[in-house]
C-alpha atoms as a PDB file:
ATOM      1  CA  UNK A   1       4.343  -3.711  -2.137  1.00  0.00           C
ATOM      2  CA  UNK A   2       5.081  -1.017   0.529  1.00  0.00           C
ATOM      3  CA  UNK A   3       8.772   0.251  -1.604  1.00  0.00           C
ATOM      4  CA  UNK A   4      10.422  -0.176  -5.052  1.00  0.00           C
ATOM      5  CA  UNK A   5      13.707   0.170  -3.520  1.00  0.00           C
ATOM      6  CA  UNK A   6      15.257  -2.368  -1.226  1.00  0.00           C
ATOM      7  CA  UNK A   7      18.727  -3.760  -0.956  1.00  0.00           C
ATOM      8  CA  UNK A   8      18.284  -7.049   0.027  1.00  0.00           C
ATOM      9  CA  UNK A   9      16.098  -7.765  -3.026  1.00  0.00           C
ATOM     10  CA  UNK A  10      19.381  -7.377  -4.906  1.00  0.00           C
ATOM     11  CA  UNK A  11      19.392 -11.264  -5.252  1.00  0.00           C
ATOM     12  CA  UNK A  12      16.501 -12.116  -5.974  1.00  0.00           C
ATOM     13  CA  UNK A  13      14.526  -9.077  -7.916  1.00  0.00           C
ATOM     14  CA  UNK A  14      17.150  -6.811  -9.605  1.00  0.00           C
ATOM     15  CA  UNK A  15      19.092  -7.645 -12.260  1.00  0.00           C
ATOM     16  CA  UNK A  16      22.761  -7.731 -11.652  1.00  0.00           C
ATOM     17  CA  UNK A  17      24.504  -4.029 -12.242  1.00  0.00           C
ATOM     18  CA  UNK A  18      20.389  -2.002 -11.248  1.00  0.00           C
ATOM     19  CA  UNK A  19      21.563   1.126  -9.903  1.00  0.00           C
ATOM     20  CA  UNK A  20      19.355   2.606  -7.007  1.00  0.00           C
ATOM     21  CA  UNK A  21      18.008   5.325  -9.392  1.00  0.00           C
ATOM     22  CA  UNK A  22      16.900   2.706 -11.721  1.00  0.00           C
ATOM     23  CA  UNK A  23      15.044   0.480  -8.996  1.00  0.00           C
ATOM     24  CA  UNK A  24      11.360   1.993  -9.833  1.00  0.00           C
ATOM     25  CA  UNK A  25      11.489   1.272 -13.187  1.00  0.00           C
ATOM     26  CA  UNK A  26      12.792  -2.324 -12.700  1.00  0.00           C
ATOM     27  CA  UNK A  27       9.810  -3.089 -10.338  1.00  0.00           C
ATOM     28  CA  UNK A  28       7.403  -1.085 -12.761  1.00  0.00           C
ATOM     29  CA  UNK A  29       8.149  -3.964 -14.610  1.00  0.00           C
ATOM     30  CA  UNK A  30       6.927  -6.556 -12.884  1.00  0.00           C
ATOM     31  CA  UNK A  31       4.135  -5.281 -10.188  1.00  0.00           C
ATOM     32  CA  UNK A  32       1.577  -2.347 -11.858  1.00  0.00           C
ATOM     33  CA  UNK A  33       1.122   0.032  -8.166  1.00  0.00           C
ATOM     34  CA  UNK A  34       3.542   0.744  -4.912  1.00  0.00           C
ATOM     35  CA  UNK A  35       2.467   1.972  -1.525  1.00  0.00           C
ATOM     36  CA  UNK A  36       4.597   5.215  -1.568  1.00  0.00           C
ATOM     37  CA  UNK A  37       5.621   5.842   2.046  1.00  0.00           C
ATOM     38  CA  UNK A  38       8.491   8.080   1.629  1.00  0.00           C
ATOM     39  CA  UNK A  39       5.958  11.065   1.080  1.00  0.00           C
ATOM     40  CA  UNK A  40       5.072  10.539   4.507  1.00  0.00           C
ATOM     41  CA  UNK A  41       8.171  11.183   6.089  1.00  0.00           C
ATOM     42  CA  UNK A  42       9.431  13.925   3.400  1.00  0.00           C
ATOM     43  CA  UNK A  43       8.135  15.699   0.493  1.00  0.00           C
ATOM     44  CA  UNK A  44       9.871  14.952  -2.587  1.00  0.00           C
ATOM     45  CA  UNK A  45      11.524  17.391  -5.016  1.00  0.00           C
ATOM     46  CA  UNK A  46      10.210  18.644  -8.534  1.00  0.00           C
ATOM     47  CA  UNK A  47      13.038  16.765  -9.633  1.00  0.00           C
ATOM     48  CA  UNK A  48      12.334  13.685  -7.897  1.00  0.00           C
ATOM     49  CA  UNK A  49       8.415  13.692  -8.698  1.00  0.00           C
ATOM     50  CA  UNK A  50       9.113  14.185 -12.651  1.00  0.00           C
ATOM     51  CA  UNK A  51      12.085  10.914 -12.602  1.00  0.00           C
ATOM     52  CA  UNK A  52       9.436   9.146 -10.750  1.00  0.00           C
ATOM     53  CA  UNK A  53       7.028   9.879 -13.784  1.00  0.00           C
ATOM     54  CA  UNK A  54       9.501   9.194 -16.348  1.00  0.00           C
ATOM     55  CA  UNK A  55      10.003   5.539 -14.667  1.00  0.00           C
ATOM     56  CA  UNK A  56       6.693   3.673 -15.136  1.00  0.00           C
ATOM     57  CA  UNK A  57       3.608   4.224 -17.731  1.00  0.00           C
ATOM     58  CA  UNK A  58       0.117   4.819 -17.171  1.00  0.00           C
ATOM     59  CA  UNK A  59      -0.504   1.877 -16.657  1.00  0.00           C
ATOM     60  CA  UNK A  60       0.985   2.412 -13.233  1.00  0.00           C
ATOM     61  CA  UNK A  61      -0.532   3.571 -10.313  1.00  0.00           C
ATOM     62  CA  UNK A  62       1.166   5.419  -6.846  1.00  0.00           C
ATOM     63  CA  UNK A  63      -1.065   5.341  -3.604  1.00  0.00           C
ATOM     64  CA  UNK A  64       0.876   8.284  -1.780  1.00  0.00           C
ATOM     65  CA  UNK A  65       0.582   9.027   1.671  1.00  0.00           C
ATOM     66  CA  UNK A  66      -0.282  12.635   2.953  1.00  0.00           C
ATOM     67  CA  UNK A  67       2.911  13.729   4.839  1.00  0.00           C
ATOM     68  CA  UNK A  68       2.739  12.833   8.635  1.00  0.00           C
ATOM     69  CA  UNK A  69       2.766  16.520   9.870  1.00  0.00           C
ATOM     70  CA  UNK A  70      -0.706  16.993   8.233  1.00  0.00           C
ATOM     71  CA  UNK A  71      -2.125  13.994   9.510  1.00  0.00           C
ATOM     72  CA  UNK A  72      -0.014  12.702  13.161  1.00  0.00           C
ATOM     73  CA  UNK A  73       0.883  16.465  14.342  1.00  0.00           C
ATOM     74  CA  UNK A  74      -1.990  18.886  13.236  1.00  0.00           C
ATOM     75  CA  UNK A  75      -4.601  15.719  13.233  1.00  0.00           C
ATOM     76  CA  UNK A  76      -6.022  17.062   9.901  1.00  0.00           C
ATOM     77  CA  UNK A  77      -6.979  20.248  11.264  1.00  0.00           C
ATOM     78  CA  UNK A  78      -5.443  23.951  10.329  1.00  0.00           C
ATOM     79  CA  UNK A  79      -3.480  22.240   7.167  1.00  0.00           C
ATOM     80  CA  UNK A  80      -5.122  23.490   4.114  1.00  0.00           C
ATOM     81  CA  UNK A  81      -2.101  25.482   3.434  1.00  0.00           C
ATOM     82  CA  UNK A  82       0.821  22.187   3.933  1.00  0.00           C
ATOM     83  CA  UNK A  83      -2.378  19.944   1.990  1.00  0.00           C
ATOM     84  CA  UNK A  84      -2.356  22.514  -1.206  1.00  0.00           C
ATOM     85  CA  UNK A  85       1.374  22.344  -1.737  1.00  0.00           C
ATOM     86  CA  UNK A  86       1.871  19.048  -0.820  1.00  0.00           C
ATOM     87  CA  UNK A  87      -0.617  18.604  -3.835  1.00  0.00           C
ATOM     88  CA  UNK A  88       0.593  20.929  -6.333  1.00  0.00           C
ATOM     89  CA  UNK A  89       3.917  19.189  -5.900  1.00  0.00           C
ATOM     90  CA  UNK A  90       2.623  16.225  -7.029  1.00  0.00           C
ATOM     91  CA  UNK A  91       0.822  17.394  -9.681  1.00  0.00           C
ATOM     92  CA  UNK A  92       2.505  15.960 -12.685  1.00  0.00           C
ATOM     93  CA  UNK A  93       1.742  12.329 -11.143  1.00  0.00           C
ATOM     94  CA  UNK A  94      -1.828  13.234 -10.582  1.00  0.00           C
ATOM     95  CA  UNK A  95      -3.167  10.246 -13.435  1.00  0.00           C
ATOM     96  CA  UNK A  96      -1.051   7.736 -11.720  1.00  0.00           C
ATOM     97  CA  UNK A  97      -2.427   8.083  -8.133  1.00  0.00           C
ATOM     98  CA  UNK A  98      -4.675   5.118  -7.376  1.00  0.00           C
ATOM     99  CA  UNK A  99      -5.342   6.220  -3.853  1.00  0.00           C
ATOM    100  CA  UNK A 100      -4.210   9.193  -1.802  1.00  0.00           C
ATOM    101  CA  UNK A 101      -3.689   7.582   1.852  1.00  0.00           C
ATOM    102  CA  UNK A 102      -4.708   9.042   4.713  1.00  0.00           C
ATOM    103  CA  UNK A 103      -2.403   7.543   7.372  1.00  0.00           C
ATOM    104  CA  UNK A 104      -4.322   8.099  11.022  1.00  0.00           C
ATOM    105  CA  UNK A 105      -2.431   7.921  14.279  1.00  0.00           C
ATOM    106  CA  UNK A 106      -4.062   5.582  17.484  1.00  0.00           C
ATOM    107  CA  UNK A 107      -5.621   8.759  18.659  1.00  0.00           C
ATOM    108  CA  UNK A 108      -7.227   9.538  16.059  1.00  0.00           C
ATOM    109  CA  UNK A 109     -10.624   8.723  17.581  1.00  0.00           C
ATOM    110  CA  UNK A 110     -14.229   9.083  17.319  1.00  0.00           C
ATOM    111  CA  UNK A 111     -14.205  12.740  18.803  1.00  0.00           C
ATOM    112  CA  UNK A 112     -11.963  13.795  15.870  1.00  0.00           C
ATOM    113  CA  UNK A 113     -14.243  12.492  12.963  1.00  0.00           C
ATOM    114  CA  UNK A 114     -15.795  15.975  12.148  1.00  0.00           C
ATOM    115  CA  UNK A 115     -12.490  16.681  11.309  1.00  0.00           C
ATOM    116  CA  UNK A 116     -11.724  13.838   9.103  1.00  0.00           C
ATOM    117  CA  UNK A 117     -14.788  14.863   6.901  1.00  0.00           C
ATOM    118  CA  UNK A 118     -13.790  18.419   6.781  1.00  0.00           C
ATOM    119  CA  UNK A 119     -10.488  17.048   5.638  1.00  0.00           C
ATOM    120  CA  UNK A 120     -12.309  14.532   2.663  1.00  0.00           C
ATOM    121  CA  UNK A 121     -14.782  17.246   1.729  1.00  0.00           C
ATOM    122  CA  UNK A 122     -11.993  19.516   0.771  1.00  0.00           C
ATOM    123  CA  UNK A 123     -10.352  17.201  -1.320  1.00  0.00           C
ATOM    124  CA  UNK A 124     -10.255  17.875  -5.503  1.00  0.00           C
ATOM    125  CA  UNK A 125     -12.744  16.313  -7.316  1.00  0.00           C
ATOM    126  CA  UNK A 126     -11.963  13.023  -9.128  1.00  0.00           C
ATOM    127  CA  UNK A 127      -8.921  11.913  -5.621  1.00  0.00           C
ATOM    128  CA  UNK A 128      -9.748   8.666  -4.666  1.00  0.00           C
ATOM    129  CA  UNK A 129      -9.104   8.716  -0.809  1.00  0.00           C
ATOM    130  CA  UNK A 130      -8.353   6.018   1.122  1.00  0.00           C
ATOM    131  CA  UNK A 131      -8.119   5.873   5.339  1.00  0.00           C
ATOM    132  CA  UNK A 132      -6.304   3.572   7.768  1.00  0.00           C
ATOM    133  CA  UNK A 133      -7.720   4.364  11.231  1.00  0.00           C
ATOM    134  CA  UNK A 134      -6.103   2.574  14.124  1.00  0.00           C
ATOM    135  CA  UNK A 135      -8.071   4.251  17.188  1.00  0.00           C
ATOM    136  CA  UNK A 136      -9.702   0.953  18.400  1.00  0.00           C
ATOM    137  CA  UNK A 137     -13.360   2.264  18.755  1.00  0.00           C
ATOM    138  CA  UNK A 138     -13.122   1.887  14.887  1.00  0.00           C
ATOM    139  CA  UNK A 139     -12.765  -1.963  15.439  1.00  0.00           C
ATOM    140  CA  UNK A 140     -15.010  -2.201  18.197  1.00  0.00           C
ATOM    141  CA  UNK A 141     -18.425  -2.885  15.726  1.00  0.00           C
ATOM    142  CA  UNK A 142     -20.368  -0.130  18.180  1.00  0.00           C
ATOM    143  CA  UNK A 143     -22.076   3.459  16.961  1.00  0.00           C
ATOM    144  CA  UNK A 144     -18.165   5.026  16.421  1.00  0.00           C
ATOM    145  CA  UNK A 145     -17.353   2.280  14.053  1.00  0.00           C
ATOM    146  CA  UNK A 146     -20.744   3.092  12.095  1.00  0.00           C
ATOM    147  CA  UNK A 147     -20.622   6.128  12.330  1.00  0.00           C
ATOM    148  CA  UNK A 148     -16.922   6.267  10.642  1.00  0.00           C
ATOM    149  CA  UNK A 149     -18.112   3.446   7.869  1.00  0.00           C
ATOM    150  CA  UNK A 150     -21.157   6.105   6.946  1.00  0.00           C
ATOM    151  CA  UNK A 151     -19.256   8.873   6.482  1.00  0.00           C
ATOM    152  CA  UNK A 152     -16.702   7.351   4.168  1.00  0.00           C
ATOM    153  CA  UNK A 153     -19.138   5.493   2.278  1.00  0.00           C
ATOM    154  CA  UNK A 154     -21.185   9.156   2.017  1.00  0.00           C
ATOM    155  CA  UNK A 155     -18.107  10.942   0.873  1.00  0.00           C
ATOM    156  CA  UNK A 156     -16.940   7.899  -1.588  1.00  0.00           C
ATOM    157  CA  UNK A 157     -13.839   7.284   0.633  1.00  0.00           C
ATOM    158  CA  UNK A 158     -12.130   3.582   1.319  1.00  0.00           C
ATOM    159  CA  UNK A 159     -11.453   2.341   4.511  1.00  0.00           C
ATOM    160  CA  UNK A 160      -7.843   0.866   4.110  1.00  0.00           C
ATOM    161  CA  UNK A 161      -7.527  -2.813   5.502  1.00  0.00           C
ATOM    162  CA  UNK A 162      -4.473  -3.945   7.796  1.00  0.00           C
ATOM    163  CA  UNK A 163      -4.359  -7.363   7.818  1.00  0.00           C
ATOM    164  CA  UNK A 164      -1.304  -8.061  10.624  1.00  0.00           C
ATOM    165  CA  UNK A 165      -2.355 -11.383  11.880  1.00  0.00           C
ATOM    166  CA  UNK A 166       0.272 -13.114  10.254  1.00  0.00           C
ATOM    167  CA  UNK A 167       3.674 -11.549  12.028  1.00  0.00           C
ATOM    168  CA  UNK A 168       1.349 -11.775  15.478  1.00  0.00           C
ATOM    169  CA  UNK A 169       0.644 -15.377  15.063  1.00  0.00           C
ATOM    170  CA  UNK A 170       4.063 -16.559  15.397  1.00  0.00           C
ATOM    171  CA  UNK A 171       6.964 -16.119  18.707  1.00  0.00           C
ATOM    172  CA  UNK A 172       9.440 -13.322  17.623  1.00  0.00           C
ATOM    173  CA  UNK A 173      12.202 -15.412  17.240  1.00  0.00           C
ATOM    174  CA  UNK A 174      13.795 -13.291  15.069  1.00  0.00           C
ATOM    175  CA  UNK A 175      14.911  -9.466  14.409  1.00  0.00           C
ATOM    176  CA  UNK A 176      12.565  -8.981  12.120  1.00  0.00           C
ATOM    177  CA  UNK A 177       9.578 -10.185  13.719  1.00  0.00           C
ATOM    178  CA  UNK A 178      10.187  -8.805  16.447  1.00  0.00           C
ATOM    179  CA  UNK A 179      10.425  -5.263  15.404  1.00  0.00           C
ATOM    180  CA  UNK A 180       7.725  -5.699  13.354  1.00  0.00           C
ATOM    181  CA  UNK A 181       5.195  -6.966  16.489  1.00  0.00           C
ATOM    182  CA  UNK A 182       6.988  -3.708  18.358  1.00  0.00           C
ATOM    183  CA  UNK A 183       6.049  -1.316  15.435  1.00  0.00           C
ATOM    184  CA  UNK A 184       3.009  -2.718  13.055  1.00  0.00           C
ATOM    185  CA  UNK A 185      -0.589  -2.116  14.586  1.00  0.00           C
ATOM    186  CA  UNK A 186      -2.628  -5.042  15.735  1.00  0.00           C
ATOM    187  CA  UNK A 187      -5.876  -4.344  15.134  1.00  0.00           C
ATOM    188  CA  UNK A 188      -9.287  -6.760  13.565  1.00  0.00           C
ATOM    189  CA  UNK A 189      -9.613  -7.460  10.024  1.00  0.00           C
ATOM    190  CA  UNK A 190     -12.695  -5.495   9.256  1.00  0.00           C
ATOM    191  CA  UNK A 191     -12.939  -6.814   5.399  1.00  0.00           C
ATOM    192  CA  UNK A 192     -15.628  -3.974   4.706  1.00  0.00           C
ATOM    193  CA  UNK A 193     -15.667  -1.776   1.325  1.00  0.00           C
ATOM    194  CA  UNK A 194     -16.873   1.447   1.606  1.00  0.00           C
ATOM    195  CA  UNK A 195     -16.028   2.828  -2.007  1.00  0.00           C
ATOM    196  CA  UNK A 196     -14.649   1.357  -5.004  1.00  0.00           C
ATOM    197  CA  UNK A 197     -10.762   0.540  -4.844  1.00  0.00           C
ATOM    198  CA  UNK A 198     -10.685  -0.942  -1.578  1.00  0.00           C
ATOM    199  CA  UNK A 199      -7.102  -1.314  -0.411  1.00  0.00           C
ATOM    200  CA  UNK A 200      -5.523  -4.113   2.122  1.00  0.00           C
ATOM    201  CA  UNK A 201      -2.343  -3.781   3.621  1.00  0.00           C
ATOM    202  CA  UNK A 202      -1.093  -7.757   4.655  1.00  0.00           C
ATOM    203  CA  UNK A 203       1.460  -7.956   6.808  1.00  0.00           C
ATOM    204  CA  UNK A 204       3.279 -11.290   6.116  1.00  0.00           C
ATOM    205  CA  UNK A 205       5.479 -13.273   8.391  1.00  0.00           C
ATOM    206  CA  UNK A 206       8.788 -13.998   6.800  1.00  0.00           C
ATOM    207  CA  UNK A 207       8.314 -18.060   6.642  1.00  0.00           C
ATOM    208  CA  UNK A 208       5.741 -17.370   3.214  1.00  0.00           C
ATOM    209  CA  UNK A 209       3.593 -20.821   3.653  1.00  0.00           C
ATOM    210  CA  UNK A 210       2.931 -19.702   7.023  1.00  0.00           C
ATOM    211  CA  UNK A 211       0.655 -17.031   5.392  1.00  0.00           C
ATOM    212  CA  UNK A 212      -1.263 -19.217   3.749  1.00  0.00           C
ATOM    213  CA  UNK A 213      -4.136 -19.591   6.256  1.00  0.00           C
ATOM    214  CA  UNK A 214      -4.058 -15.984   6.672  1.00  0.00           C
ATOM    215  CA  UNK A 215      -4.509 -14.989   3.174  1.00  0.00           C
ATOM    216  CA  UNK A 216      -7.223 -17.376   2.221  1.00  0.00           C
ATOM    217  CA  UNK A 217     -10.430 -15.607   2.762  1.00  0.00           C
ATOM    218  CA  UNK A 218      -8.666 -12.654   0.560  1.00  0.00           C
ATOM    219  CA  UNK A 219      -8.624 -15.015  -1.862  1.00  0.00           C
ATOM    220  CA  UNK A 220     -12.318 -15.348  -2.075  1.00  0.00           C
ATOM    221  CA  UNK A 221     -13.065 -11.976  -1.110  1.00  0.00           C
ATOM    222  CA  UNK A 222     -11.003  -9.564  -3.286  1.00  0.00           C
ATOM    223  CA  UNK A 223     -12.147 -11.534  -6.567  1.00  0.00           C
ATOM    224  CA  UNK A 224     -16.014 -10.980  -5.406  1.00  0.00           C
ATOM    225  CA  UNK A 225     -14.433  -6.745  -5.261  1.00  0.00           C
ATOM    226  CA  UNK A 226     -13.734  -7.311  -8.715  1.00  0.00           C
ATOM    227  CA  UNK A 227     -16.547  -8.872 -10.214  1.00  0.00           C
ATOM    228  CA  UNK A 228     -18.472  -6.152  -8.772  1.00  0.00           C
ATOM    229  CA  UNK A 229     -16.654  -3.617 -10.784  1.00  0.00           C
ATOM    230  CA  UNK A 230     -14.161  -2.402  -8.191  1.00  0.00           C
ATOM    231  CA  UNK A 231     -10.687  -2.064  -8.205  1.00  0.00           C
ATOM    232  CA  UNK A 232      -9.048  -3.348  -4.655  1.00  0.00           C
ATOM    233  CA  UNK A 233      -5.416  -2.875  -4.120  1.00  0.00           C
ATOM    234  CA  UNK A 234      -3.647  -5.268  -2.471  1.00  0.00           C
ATOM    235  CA  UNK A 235       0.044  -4.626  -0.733  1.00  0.00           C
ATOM    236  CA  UNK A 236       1.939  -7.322   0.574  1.00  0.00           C
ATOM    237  CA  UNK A 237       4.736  -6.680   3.254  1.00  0.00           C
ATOM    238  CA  UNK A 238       6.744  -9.017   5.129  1.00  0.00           C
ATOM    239  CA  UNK A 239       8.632  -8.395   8.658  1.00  0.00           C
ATOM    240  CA  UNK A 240      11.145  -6.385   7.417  1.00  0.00           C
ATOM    241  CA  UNK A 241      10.401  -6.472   3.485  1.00  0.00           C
ATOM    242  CA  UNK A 242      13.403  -8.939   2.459  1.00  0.00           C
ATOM    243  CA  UNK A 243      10.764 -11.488   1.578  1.00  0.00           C
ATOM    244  CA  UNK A 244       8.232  -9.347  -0.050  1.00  0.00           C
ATOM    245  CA  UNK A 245       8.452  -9.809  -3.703  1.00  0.00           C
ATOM    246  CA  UNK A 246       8.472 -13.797  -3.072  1.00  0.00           C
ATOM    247  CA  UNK A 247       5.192 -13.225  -1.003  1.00  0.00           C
ATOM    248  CA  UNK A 248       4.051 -11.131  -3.517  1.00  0.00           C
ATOM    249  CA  UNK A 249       4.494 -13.125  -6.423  1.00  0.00           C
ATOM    250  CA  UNK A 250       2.924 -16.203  -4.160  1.00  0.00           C
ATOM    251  CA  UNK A 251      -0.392 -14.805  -3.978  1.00  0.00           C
ATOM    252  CA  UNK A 252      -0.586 -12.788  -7.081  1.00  0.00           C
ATOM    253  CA  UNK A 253      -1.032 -16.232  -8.756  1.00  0.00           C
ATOM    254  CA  UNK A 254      -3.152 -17.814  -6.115  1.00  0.00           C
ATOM    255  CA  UNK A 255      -5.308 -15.062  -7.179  1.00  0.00           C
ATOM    256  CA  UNK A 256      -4.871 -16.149 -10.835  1.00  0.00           C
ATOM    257  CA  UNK A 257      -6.357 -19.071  -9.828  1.00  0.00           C
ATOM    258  CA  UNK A 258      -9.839 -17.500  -8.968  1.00  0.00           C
ATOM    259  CA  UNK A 259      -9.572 -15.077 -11.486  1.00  0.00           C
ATOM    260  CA  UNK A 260      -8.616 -13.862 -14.876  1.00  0.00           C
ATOM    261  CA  UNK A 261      -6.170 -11.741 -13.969  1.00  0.00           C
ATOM    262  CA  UNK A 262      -2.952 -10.632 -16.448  1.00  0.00           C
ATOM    263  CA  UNK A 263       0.225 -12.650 -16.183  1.00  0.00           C
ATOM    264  CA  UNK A 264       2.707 -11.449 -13.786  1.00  0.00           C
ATOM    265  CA  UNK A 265       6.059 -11.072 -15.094  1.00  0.00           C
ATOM    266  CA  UNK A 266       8.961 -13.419 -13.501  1.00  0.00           C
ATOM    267  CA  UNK A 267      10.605 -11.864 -10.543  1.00  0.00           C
ATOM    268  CA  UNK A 268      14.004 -11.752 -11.703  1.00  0.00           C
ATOM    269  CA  UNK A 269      14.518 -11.899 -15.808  1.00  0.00           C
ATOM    270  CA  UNK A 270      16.699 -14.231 -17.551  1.00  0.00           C
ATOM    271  CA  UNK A 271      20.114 -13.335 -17.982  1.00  0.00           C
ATOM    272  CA  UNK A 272      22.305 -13.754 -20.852  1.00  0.00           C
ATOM    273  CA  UNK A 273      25.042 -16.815 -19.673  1.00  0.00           C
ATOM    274  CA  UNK A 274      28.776 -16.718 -20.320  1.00  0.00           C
ATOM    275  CA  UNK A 275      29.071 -18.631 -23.136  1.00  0.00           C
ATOM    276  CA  UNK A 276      25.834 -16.616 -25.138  1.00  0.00           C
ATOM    277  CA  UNK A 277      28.116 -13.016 -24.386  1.00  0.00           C
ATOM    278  CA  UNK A 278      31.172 -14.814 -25.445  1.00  0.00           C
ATOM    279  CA  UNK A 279      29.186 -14.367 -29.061  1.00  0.00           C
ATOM    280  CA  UNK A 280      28.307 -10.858 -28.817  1.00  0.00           C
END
């Protein structure tokens, strides 16, 4: 999902009596990688960074975006300075970064892709990259859309996927949806791979069978990723999250049911009834 930490999951993901500072761990639990926005607004502090680490296992992975003054206001360029910091200050989650996300603006365009593999050239050896254009020459299947799927396939940089058919498909006849079909990009579904941990962003409306039809050809396409020895990552939002975990959960085993995949643990754990503490 997009967030470990969300209120209105209170009923129906955290155990009664989570505190907010024990929210990552709880979800750490139960889903193995996040789609960590809040470096995109902010940088985090040492502090922050190191309980972040001390809250899941290796077996966890982060896909962190770059902060949006490096990519919205200086467009890539002139930020090797913000880029090394922002870096070094994650260092101590370096092994648990699936993907470091490269967040584009709408005008990012075709004119500015000398800059974008500048930008990916520079990175460390080993990142796995990932980048969600929205300019919509990148969707338009001409020579700016090839051009962009060569270079990231040369560099061994994903393309990121955002699949927000789903909250588009249905009147805004609610809050939610209709702040999420004023703020979410509408853009094609361009299911292409251009490295090896392909990542899709799915945008759910907030009535989950409704996504059904939507999600289907994932269903077929991110187990043929995986026999091929990738490693896609799939994030699952709803209008305004509150439904997320349910979605989630809903397609995780839909998955399970075109591939081995690892049991997913239940959403909210048991707890212990009245009369079983009334023998403690």
């Amino acid at each position: 999902m997009t967030q470990w930490s969300h209120n209105s999951w209170q009923r129906v993901f955290y155990p009664s009596g989570t505190k907010s500072g024990e929210r990552l761990a709880r979800y750490a639990e139960v889903f193995n990688s996040v789609e960590g926005n809040t470096t995109f607004y902010a940088s985090p502090s040492h502090a922050t960074v190191a309980n972040w680490k001390a809250a899941t296992s290796d077996a966890f992975s982060f896909t962190f975006k770059f902060p949006q003054p490096v990519t919205h206001q200086m467009m890539l360029r002139h930020s090797d300075e913000m880029v090394s910091e922002f870096i070094n200050l994650m260092q101590p989650l370096h092994e648990r970064i699936g993907l470091w996300k490269i967040q584009l603006p709408a005008a990012f365009g075709p004119e500015n892709l000398r800059d974008l593999k500048h930008f990916l050239s520079a990175m460390p050896k080993g990142f796995k990259l990932g980048v969600e254009v929205r300019h919509l020459a990148f969707f338009a299947k001409g020579e700016e859309e090839r051009a962009l799927n060569a270079m990231l396939m040369e560099l061994g940089a994903n393309r990121i996927i955002m699949d927000s058919r789903p909250v588009f498909a249905v009147p805004p006849d609610t809050d939610a949806l209709l702040d999420a079909q004023q703020k979410k990009p509408k853009v094609p579904v361009h299911a292409i791979s251009t490295a090896e941990t392909p990542m899709v962003r799915f945008i759910g409306d907030p009535t989950l069978e409704r996504n059904d039809k939507f999600f289907a050809n994932w269903l077929k396409k991110i187990p043929v990723w995986i026999n091929e020895g990738k490693t896609p990552y799939l994030f699952i939002h709803t209008a305004n999250n509150d439904e997320a975990p349910q979605l989630a959960a809903r397609y995780y085993e839909k998955l399970c049911e075109h591939i081995t995949l690892p049991p997913l643990a239940p959403l909210m754990p048991e707890q212990p009834n009245s009369s079983q503490m009334s023998l403690l």
